[in-house]
N, C-alpha and C. Protein backbone atom coordinates (compact mmCIF):
# COMPACT_ATOMS: atom_id res chain seq x y z
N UNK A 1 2.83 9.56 16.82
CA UNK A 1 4.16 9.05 17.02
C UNK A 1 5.08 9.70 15.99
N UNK A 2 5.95 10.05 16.44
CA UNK A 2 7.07 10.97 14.99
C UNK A 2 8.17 9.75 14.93
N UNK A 3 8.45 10.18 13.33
CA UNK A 3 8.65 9.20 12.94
C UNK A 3 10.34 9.08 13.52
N UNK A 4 10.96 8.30 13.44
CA UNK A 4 12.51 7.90 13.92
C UNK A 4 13.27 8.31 12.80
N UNK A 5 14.68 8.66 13.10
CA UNK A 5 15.39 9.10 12.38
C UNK A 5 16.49 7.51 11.80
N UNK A 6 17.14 7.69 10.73
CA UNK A 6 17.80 6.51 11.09
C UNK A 6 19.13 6.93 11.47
N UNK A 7 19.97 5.75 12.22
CA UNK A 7 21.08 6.54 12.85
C UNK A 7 22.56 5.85 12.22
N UNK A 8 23.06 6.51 11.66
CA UNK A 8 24.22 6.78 10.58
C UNK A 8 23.79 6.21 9.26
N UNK A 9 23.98 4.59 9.07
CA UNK A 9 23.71 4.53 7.68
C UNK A 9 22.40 3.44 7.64
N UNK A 10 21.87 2.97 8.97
CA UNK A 10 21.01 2.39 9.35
C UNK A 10 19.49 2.62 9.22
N UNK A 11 18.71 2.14 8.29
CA UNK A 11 17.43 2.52 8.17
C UNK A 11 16.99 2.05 9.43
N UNK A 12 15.77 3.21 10.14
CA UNK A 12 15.15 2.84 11.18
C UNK A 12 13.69 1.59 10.91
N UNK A 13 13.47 1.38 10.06
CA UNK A 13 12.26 0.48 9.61
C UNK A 13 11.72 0.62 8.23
N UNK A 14 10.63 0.35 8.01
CA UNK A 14 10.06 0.76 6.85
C UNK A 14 9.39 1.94 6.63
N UNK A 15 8.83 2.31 5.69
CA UNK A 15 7.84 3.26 5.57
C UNK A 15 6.66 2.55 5.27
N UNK A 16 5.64 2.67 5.57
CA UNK A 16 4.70 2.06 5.06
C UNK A 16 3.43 3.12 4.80
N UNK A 17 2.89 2.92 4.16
CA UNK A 17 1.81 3.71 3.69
C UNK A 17 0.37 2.88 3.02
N UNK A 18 -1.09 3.33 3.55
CA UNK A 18 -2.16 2.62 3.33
C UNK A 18 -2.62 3.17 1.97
N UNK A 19 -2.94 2.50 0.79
CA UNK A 19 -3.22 3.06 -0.48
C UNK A 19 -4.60 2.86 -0.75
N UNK A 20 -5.71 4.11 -0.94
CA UNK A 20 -7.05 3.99 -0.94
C UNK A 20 -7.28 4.98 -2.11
N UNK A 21 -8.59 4.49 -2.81
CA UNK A 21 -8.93 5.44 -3.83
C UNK A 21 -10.16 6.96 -3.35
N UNK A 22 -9.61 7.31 -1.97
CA UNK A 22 -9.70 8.48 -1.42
C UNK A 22 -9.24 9.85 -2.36
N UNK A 23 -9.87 10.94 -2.07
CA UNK A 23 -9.07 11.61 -2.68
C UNK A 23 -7.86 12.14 -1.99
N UNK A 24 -7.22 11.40 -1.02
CA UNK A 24 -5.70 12.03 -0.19
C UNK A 24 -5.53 10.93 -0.66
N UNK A 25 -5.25 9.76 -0.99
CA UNK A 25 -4.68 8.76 -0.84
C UNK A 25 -3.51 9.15 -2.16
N UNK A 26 -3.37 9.30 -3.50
CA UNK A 26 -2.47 9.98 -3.82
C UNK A 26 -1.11 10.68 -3.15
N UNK A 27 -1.88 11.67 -1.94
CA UNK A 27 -0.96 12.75 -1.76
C UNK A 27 -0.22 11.95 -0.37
N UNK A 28 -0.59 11.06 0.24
CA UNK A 28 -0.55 10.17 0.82
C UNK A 28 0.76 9.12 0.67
N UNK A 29 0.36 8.55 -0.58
CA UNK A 29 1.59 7.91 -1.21
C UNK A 29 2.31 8.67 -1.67
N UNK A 30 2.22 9.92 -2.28
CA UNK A 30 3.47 10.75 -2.99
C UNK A 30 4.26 11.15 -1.26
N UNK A 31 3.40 11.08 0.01
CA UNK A 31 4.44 11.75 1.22
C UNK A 31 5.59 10.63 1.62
N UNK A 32 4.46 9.53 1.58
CA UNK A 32 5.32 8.05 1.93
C UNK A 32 6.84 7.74 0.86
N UNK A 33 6.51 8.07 -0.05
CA UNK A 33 7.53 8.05 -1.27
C UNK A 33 8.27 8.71 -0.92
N UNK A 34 7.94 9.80 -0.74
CA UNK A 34 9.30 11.20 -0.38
C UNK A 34 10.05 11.33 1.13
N UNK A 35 9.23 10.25 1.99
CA UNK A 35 9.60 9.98 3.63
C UNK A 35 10.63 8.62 3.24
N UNK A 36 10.37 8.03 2.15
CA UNK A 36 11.15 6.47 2.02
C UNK A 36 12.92 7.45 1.35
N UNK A 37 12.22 7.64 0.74
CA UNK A 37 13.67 8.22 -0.14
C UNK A 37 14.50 9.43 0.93
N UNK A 38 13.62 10.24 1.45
CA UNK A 38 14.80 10.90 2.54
C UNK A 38 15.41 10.29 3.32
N UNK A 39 14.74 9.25 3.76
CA UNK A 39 15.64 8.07 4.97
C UNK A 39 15.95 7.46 4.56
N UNK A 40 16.09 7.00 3.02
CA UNK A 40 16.66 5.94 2.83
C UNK A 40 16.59 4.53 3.48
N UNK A 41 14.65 4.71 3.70
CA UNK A 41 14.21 3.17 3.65
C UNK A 41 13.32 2.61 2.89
N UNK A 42 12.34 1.28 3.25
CA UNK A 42 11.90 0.61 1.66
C UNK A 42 10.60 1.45 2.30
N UNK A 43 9.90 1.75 1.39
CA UNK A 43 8.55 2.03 1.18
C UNK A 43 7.57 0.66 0.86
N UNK A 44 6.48 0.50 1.54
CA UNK A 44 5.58 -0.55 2.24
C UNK A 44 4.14 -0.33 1.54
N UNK A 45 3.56 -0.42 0.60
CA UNK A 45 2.29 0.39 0.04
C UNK A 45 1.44 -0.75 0.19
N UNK A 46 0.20 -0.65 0.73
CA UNK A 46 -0.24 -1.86 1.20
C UNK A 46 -1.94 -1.59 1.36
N UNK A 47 -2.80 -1.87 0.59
CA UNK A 47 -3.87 -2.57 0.43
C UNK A 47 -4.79 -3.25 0.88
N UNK A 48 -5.59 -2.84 2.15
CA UNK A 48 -6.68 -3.95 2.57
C UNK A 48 -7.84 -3.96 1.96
N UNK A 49 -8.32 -4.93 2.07
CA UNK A 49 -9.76 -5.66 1.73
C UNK A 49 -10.39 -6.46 3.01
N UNK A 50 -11.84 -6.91 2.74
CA UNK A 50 -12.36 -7.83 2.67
C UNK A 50 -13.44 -8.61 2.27
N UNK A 51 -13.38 -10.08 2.12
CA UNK A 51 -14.20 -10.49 1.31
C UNK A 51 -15.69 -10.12 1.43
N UNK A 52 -16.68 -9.93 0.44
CA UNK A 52 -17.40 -9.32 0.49
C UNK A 52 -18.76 -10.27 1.30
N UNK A 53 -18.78 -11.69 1.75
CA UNK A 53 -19.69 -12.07 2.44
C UNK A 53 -18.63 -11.89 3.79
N UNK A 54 -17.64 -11.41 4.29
CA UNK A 54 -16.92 -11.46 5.45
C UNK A 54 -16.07 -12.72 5.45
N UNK A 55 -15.09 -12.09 6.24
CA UNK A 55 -13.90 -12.74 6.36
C UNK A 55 -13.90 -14.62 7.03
N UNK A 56 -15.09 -14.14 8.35
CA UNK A 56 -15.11 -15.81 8.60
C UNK A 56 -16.00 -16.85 7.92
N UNK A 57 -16.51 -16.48 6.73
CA UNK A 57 -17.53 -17.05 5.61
C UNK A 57 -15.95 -17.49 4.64
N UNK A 58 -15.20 -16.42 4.61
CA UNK A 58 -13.98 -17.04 3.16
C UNK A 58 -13.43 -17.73 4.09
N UNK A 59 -12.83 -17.79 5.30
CA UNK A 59 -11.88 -19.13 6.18
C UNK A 59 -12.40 -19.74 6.64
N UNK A 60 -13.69 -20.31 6.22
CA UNK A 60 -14.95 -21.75 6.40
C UNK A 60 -14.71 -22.12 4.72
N UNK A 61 -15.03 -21.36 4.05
CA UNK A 61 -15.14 -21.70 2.24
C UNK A 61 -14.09 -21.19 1.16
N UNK A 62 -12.41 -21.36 1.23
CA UNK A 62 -12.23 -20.56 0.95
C UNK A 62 -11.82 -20.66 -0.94
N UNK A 63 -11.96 -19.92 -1.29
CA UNK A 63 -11.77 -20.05 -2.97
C UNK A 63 -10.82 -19.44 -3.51
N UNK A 64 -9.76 -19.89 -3.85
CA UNK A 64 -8.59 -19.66 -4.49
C UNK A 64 -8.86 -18.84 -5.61
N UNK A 65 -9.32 -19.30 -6.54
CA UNK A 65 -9.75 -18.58 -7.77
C UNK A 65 -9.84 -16.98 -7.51
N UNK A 66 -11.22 -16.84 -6.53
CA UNK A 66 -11.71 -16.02 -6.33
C UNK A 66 -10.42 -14.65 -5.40
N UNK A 67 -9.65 -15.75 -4.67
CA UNK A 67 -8.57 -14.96 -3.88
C UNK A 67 -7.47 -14.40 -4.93
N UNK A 68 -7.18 -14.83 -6.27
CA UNK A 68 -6.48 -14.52 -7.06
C UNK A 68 -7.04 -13.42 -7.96
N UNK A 69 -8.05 -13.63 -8.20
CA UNK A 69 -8.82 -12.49 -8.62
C UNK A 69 -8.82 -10.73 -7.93
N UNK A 70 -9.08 -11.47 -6.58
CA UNK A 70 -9.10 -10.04 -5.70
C UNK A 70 -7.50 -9.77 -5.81
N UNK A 71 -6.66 -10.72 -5.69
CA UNK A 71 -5.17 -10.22 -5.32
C UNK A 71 -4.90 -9.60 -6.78
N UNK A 72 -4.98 -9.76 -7.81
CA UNK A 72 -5.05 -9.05 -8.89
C UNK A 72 -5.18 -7.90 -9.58
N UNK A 73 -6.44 -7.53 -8.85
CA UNK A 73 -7.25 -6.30 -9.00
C UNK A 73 -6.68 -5.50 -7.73
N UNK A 74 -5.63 -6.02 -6.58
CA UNK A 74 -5.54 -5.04 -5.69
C UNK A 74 -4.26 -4.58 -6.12
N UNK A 75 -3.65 -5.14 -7.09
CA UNK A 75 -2.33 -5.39 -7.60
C UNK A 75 -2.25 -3.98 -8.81
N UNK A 76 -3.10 -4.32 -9.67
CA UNK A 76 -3.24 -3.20 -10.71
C UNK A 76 -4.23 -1.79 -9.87
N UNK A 77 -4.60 -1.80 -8.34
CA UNK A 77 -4.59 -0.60 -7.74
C UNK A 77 -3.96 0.34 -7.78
N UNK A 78 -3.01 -0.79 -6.95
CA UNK A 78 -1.21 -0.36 -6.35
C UNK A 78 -0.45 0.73 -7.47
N UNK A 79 -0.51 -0.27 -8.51
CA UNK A 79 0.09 0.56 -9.55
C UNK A 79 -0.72 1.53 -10.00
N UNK A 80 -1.86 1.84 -10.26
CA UNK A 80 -2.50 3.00 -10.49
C UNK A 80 -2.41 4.07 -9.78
N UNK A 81 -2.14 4.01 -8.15
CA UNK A 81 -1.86 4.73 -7.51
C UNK A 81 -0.50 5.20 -8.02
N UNK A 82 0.39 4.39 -7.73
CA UNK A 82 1.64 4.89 -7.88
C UNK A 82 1.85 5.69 -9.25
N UNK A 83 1.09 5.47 -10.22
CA UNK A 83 0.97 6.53 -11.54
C UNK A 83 0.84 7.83 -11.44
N UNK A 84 -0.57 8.22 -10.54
CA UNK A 84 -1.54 8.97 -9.89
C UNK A 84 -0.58 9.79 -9.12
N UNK A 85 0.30 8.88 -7.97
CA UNK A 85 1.51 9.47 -7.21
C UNK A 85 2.39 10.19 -7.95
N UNK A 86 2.92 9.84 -8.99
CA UNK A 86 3.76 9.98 -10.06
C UNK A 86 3.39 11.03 -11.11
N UNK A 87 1.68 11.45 -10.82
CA UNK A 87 1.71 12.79 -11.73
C UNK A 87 1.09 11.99 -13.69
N UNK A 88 1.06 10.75 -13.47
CA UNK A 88 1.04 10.17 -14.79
C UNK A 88 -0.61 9.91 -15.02
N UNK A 89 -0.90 10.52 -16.15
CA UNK A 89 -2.11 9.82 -16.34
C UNK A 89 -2.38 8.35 -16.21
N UNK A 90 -3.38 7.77 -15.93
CA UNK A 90 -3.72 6.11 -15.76
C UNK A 90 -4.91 6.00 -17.05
């Protein structure tokens, strides 16, 4: 699908981009970055998981603690990437 242009001062949507510790995933987010800023829309960097006994084991049992933990660690990803994107040592 190519991507939409936006039309006059109207962003066509977001950009969004999947952030993995791949070795493209870097070059990945540095394209998404540079696709957000030419169109002048928000950039979307976004993170899946899942829990490691599976997903319908955590929405039978689910543990907060444990969900803050993961949201945490997917949190200081994000930003590592974006360092990584950025050319910055981590």
């Amino acid at each position: 699908m190519a991507p939409q242009e936006p039309a006059g001062d109207t962003p066509a949507g977001d950009v969004v981009v999947g952030v993995s510790d791949s070795l493209a995933g870097p070059a990945a987010l540095r394209r998404g970055i540079l696709e957000a800023r030419r169109a002048r829309r928000r950039l979307v960097a976004v993170r899946a998981w899942e829990p490691p006994a599976g997903d319908a084991l955590y929405r039978r049992w689910p543990e907060p603690s444990w969900a803050r933990l993961r949201a945490d660690e997917a949190r200081r990803q994000l930003e590592r990437a974006f360092e990584l994107a950025a050319g910055r040592a981590c």
